[in-house]
C-alpha atoms as a PDB file:
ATOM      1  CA  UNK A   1       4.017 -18.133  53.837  1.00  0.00           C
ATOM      2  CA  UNK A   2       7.399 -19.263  55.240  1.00  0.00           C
ATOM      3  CA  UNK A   3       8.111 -21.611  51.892  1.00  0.00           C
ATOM      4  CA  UNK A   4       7.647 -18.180  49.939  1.00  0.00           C
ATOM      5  CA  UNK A   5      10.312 -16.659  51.979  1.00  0.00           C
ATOM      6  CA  UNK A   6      12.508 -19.108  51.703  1.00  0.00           C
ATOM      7  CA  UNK A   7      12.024 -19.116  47.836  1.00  0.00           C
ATOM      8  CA  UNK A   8      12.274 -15.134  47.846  1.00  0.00           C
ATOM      9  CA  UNK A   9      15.459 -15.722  49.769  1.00  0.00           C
ATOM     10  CA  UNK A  10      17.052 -17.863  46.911  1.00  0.00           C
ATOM     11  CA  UNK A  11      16.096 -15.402  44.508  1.00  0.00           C
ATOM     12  CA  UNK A  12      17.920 -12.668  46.170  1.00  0.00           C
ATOM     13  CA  UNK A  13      20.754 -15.064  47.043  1.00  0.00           C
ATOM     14  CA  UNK A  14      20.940 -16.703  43.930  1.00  0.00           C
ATOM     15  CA  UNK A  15      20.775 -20.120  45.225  1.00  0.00           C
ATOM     16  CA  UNK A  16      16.811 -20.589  43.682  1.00  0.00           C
ATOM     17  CA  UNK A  17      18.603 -19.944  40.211  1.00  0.00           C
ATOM     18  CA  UNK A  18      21.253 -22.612  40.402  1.00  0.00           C
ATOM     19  CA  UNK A  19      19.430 -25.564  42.247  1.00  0.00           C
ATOM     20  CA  UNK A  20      16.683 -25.135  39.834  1.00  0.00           C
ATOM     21  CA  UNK A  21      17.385 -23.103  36.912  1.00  0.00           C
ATOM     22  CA  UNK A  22      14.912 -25.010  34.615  1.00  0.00           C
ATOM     23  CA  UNK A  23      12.202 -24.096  36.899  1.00  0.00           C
ATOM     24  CA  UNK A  24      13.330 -20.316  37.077  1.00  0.00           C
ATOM     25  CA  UNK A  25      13.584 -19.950  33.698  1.00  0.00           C
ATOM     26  CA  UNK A  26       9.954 -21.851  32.839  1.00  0.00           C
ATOM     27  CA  UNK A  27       8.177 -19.680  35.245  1.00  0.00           C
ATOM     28  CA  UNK A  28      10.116 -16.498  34.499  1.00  0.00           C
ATOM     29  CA  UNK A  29       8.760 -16.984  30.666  1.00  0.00           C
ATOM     30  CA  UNK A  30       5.255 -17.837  31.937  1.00  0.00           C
ATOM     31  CA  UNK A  31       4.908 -14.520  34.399  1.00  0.00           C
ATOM     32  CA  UNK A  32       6.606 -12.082  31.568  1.00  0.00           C
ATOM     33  CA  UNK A  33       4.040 -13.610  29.044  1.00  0.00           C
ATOM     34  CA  UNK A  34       1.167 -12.875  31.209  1.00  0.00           C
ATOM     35  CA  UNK A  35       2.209  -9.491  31.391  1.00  0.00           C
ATOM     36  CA  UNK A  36       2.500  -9.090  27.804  1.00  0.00           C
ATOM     37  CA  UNK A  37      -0.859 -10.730  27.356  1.00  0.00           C
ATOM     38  CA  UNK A  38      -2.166  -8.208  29.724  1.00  0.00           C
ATOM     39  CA  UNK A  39      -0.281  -5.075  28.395  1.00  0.00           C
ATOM     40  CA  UNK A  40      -1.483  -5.292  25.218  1.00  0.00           C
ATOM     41  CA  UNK A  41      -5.022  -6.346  26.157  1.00  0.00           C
ATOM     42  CA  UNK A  42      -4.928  -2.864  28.248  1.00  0.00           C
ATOM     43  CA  UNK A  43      -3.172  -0.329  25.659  1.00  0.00           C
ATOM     44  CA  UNK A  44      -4.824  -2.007  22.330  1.00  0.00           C
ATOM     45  CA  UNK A  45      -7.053   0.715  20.784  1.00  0.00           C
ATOM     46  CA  UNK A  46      -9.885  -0.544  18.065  1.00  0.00           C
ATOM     47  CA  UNK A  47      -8.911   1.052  14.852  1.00  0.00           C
ATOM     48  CA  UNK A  48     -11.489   3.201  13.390  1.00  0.00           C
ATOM     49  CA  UNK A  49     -12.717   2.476  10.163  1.00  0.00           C
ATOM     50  CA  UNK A  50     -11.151   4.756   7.123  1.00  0.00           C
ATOM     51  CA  UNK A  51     -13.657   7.231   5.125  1.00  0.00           C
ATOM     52  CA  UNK A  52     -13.859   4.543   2.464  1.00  0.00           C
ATOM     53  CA  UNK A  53     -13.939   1.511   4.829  1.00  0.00           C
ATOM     54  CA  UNK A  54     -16.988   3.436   6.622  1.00  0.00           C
ATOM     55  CA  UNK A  55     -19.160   3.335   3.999  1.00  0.00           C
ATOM     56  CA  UNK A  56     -19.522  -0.332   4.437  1.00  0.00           C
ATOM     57  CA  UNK A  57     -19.824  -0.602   8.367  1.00  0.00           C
ATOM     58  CA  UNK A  58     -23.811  -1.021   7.564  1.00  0.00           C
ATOM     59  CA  UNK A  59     -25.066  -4.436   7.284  1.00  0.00           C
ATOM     60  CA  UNK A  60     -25.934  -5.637   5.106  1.00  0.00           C
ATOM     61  CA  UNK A  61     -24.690  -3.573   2.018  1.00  0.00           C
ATOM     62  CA  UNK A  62     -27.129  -4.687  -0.300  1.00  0.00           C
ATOM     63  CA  UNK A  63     -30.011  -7.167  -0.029  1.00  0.00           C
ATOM     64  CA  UNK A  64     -30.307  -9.397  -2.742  1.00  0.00           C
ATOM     65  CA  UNK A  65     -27.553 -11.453  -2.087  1.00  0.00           C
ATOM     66  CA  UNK A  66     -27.177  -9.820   1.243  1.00  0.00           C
ATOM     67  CA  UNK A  67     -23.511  -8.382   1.161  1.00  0.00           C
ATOM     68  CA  UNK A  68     -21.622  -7.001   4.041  1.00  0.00           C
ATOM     69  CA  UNK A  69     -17.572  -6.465   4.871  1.00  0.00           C
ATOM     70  CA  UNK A  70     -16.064  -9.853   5.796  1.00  0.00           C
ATOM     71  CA  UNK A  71     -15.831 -10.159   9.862  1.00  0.00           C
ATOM     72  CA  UNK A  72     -12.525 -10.944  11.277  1.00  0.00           C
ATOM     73  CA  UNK A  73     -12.897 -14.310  12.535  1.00  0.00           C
ATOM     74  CA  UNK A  74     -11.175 -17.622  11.733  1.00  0.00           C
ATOM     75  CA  UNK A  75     -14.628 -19.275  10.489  1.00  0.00           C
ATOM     76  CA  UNK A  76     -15.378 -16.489   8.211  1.00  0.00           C
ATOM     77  CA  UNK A  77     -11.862 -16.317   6.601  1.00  0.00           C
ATOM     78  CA  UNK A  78     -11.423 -20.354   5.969  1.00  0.00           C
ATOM     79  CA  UNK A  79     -15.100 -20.009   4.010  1.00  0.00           C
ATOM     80  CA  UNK A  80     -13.899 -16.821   2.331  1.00  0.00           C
ATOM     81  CA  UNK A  81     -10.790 -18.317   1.447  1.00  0.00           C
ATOM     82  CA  UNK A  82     -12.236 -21.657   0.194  1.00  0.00           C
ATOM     83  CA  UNK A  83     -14.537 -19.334  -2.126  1.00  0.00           C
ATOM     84  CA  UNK A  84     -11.467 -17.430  -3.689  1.00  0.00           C
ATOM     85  CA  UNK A  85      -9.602 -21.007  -3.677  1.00  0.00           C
ATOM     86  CA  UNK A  86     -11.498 -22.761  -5.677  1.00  0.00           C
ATOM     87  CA  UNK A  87     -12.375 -19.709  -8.305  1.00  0.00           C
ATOM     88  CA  UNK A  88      -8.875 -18.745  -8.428  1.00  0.00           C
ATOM     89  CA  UNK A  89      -7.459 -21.853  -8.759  1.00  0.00           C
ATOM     90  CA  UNK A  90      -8.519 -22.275 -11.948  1.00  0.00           C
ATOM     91  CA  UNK A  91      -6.854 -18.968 -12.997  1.00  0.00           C
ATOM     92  CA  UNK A  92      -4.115 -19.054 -16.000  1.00  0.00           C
ATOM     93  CA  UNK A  93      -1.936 -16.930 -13.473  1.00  0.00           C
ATOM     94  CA  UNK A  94      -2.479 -19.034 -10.294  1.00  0.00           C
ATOM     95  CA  UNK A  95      -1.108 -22.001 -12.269  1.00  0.00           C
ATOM     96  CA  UNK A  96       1.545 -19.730 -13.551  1.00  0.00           C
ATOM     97  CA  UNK A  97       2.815 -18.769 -10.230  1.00  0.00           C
ATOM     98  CA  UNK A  98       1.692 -22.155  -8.669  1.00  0.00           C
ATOM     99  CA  UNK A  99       4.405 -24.864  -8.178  1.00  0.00           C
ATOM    100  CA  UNK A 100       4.680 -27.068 -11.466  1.00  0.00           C
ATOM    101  CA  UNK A 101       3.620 -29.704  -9.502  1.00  0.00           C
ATOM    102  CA  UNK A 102       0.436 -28.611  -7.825  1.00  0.00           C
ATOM    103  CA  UNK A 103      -2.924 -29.586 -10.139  1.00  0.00           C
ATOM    104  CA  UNK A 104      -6.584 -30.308  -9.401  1.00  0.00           C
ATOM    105  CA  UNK A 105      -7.211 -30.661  -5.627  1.00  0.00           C
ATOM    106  CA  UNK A 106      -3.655 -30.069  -4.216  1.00  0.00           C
ATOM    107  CA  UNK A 107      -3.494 -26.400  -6.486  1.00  0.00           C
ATOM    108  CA  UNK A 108      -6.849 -25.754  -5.004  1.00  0.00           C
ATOM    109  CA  UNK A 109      -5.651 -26.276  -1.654  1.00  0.00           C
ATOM    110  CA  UNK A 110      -1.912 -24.351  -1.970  1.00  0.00           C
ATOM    111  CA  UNK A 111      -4.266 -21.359  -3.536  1.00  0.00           C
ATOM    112  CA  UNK A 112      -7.275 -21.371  -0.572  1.00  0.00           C
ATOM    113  CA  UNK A 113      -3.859 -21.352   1.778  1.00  0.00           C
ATOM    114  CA  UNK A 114      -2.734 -18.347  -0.018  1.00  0.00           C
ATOM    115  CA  UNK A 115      -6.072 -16.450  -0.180  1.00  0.00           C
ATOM    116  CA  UNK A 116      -6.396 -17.365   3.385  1.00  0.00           C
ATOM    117  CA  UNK A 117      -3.179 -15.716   4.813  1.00  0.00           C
ATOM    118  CA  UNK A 118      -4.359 -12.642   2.380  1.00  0.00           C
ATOM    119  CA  UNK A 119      -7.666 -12.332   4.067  1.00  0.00           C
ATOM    120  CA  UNK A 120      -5.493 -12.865   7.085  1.00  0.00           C
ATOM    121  CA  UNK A 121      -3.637  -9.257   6.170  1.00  0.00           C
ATOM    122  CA  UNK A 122      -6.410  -7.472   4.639  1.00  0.00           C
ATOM    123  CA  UNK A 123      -9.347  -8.016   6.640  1.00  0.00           C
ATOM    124  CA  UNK A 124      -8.302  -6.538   9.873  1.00  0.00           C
ATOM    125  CA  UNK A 125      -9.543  -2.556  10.120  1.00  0.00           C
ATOM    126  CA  UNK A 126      -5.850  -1.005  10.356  1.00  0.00           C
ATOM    127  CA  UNK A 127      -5.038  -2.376   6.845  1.00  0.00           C
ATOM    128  CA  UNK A 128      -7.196  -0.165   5.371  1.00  0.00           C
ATOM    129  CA  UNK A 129      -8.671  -2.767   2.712  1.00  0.00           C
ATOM    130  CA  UNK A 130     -12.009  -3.719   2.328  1.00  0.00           C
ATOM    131  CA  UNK A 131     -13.100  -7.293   1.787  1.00  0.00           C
ATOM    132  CA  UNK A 132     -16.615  -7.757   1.269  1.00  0.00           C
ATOM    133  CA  UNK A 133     -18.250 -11.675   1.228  1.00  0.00           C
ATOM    134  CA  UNK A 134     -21.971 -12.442   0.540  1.00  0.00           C
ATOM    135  CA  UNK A 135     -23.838 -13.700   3.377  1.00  0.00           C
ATOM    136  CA  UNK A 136     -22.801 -17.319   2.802  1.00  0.00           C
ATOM    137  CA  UNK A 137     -19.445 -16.432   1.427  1.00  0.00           C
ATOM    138  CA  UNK A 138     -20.560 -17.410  -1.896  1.00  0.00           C
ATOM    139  CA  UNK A 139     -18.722 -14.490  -3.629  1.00  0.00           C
ATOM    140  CA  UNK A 140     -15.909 -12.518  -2.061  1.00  0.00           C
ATOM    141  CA  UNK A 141     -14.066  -9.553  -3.161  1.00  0.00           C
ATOM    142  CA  UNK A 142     -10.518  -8.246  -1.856  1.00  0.00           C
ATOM    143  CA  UNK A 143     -10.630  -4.315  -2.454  1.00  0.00           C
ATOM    144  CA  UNK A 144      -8.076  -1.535  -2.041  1.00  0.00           C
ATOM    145  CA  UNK A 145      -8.865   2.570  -1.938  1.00  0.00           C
ATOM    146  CA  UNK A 146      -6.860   4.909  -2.680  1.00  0.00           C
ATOM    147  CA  UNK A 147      -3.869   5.299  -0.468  1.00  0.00           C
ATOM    148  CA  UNK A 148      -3.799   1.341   0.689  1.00  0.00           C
ATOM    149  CA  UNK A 149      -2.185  -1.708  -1.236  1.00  0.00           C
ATOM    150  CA  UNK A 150      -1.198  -4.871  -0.783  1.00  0.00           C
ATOM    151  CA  UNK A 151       1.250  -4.994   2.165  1.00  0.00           C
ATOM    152  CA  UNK A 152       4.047  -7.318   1.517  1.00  0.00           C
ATOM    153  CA  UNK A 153       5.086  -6.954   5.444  1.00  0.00           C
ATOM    154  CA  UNK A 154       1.137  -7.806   6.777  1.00  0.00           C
ATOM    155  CA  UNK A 155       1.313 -10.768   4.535  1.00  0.00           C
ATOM    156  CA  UNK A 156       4.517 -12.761   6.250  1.00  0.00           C
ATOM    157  CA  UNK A 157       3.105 -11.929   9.595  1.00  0.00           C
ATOM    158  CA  UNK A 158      -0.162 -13.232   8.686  1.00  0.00           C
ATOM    159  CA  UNK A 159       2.103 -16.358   7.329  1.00  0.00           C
ATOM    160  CA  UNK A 160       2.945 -15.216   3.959  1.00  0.00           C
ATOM    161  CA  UNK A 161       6.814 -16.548   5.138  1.00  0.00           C
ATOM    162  CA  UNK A 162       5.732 -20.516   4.102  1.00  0.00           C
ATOM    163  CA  UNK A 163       4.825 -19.125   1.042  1.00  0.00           C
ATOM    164  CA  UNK A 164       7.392 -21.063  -1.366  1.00  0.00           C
ATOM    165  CA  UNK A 165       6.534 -24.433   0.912  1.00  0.00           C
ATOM    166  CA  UNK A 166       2.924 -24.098   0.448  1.00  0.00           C
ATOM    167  CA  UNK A 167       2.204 -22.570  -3.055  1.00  0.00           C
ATOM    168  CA  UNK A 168       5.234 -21.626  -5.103  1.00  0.00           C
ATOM    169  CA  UNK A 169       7.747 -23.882  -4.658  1.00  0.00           C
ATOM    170  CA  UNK A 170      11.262 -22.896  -4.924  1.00  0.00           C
ATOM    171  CA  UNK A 171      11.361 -22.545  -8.440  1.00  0.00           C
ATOM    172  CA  UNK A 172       9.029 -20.501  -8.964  1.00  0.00           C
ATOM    173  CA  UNK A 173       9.142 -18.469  -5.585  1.00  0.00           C
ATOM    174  CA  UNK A 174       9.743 -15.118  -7.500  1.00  0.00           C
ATOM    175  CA  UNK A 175       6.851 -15.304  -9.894  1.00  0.00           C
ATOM    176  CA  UNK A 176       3.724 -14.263  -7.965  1.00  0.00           C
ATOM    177  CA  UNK A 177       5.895 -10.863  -6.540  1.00  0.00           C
ATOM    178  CA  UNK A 178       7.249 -10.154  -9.732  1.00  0.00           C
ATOM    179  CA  UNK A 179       4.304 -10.429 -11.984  1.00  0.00           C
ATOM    180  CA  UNK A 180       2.777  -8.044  -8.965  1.00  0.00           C
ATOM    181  CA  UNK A 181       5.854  -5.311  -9.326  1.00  0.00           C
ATOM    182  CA  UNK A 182       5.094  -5.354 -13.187  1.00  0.00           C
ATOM    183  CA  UNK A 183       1.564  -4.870 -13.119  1.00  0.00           C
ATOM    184  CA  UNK A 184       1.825  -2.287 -10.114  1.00  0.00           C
ATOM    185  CA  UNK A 185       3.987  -0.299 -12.910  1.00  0.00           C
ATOM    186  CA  UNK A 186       1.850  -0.788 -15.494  1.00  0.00           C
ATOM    187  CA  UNK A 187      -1.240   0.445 -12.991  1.00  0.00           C
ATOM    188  CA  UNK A 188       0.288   3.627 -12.020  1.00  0.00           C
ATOM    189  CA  UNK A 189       0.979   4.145 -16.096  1.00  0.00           C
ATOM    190  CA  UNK A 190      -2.397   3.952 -16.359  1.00  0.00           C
ATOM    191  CA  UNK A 191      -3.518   6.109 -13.221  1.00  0.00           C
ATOM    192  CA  UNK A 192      -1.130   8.693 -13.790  1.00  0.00           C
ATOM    193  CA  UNK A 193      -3.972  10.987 -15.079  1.00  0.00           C
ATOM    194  CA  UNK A 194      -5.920  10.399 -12.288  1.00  0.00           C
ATOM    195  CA  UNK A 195      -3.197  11.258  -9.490  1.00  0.00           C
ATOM    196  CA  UNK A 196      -2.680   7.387  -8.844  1.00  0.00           C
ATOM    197  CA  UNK A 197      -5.839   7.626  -6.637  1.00  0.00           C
ATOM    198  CA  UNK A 198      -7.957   4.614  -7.517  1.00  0.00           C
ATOM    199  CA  UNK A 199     -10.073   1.558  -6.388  1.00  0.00           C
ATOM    200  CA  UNK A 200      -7.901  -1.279  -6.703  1.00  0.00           C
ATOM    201  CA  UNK A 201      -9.525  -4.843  -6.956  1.00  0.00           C
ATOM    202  CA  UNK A 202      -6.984  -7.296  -5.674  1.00  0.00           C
ATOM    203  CA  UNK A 203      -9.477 -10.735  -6.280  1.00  0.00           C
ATOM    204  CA  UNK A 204     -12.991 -11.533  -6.708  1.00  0.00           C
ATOM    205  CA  UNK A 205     -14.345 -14.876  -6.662  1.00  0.00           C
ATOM    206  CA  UNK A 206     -17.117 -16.955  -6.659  1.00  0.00           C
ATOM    207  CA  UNK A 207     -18.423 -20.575  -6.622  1.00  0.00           C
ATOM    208  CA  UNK A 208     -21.987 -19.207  -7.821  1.00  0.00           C
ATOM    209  CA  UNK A 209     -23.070 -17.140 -10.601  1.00  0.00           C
ATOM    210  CA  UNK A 210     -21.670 -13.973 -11.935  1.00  0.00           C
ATOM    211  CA  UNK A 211     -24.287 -12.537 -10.742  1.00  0.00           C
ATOM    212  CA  UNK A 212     -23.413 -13.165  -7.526  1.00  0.00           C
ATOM    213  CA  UNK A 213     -20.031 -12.505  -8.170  1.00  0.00           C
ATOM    214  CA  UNK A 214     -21.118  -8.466  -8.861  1.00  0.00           C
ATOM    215  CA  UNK A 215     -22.933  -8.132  -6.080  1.00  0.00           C
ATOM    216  CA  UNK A 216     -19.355  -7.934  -4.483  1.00  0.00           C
ATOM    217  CA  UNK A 217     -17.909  -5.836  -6.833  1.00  0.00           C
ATOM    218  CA  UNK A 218     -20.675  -3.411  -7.860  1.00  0.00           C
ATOM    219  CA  UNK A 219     -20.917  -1.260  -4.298  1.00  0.00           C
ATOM    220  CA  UNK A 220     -17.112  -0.746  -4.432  1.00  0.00           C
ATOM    221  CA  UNK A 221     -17.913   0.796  -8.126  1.00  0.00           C
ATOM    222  CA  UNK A 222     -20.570   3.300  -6.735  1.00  0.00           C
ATOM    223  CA  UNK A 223     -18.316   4.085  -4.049  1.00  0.00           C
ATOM    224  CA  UNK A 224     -15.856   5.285  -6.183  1.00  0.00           C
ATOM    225  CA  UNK A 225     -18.180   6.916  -8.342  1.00  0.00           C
ATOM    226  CA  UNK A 226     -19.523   8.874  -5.390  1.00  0.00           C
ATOM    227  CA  UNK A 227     -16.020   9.852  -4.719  1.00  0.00           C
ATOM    228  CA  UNK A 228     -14.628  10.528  -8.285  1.00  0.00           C
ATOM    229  CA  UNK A 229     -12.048   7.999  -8.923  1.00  0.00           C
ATOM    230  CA  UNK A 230     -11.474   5.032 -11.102  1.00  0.00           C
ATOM    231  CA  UNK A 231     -11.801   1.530 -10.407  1.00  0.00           C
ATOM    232  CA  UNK A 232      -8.755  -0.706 -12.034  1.00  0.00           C
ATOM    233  CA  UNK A 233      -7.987  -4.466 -12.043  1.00  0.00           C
ATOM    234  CA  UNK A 234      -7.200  -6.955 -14.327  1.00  0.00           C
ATOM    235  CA  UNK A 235      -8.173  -9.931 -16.254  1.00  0.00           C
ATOM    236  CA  UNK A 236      -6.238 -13.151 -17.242  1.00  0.00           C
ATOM    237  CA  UNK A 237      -9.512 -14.491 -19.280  1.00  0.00           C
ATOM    238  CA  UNK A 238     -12.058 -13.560 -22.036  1.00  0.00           C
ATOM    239  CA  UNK A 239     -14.701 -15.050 -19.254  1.00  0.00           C
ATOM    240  CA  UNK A 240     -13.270 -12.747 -16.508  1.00  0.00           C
ATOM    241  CA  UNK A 241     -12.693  -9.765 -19.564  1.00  0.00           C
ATOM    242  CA  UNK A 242     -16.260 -10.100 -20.115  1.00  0.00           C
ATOM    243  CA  UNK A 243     -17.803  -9.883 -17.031  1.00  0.00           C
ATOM    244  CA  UNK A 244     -15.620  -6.914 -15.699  1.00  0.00           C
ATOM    245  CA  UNK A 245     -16.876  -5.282 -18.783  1.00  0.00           C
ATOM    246  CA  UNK A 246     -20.320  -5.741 -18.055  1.00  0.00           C
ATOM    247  CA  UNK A 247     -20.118  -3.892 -14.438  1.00  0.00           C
ATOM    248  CA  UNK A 248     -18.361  -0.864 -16.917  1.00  0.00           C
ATOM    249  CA  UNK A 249     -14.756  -1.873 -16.917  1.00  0.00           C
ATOM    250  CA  UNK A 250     -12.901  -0.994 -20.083  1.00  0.00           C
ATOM    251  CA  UNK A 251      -9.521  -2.458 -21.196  1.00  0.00           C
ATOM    252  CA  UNK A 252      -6.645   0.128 -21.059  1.00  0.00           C
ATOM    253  CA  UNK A 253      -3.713  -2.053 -21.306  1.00  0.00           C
ATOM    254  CA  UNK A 254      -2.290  -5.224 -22.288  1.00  0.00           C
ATOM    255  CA  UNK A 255       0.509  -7.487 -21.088  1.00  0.00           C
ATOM    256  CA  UNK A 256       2.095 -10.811 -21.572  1.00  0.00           C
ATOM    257  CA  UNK A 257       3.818 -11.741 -18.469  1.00  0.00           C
ATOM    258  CA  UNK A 258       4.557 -15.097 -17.390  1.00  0.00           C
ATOM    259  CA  UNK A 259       3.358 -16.369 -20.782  1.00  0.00           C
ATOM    260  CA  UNK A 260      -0.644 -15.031 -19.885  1.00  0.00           C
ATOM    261  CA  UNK A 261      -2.091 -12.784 -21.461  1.00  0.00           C
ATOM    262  CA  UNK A 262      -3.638 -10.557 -19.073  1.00  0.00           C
ATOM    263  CA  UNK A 263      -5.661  -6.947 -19.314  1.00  0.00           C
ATOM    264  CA  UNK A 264      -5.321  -3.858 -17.246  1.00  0.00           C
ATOM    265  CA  UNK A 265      -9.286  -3.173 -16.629  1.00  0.00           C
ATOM    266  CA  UNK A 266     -10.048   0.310 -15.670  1.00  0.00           C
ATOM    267  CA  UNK A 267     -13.480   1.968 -14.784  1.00  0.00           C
ATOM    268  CA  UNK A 268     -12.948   5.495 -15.322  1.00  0.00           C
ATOM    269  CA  UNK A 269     -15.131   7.803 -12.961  1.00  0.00           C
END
């Protein structure tokens, strides 16, 4: 009791703060991150789900393969992000945007990292996306309804700001947002009869089957269905062309950016 006078006493008297200002200054940072920790344990509120993020709070979605909306955990990202790693990877447009000197295992690896701090942003409830994964994370799919998009500013916090270390590269650090701004014009071309309101499928991958690679992509479709708006995306091969077209997507547009030819798919309702 009488030592934590005495130190009281130097606080008020200053003498605490220049004998040991390291000491001051290391516990000062300590206590006022406790507090922080605390305060936002105590005034966080859960975000409730959206009307279209609702609809897939049941679990599973569908049974055969079981498909539910990816949890927010660090195990279930890294799996979903290894999925959409090694499918996208393989893109035309991933090694567009890529750095020229990422190939084979090391592009797989800069494009899991990206997918990764993605899932990071869209995931969580209060970004309003909806990211559902097949029970073994076989086949994931990164969705958007109508009113949400991909959110430049949830993406650096998540760690979007090593992006030109870890994918891109300096050269070729404007490619991935560019080709993003020109296709986000193109897309609201194309919605413009349909009041900009769509589904908007940012990425689907899988390291299966394409059937199991629908069974991520098909309840998004009814959902919109039920709700009376398109479903739009788009397609840098015939492969990926084809199957979109087989769960009722129709080409509506064509473009030639970054030297890939790539298809504005739309499902009209």
């Amino acid at each position: 009791m009488e030592r934590l006078k005495e130190l009281y006493k130097g606080l008020l008297d200053g003498s605490l703060c220049r004998e040991h200002p390291a000491a001051v200054w290391g516990t000062s940072i300590v206590v006022a991150g406790g507090i922080y920790c605390i305060a936002s344990a105590v005034l966080k509120k859960t975000a409730e789900p959206s009307q279209f993020q609702a609809a897939f709070q049941e679990k599973p979605i569908s049974a055969t393969p079981e498909v539910h909306r990816l949890r927010n955990s660090s195990a279930d990202i890294n799996k979903a992000a290894s999925t959409l790693g090694a499918a996208m990877s393989t893109s035309p447009l991933t090694a567009a945007c890529a750095a020229e000197n990422l190939e084979g295992d090391a592009l797989k690896n800069a494009t899991t990292w990206l997918y990764r701090t993605i899932l990071k942003a869209s995931v969580p409830v209060e970004s309003g996306s909806i990211v559902l994964s097949s029970n073994d994370a076989k086949s994931v799919a990164i969705w958007y309804p109508p009113g949400t998009n991909f959110d430049d500013k949830r993406f650096i916090k998540a760690g979007g700001m090593w992006y030109t270390i870890m994918f891109s590269g300096w050269q070729r650090r404007l490619r991935f947002p560019s080709f993003g701004q020109i296709i986000s014009i193109q897309r609201k071309t194309v919605l413009r009869k349909f009041n900009n309101q769509a589904f908007y499928l940012l990425a689907a991958g899988t390291t299966g089957t394409d059937s199991d690679l629908l069974s991520v992509i098909t309840p998004v479709l009814a959902e919109a269905a039920k709700h009376g708006v398109p479903a739009i995306t788009e397609a840098d091969t015939p492969q990926r062309k084809a199957l979109l077209e087989s769960a009722g997507f129709q080409a509506v547009l064509s473009s030639n950016a970054l030297q890939v030819n790539v298809d504005i798919m739309l499902k009209a309702p």
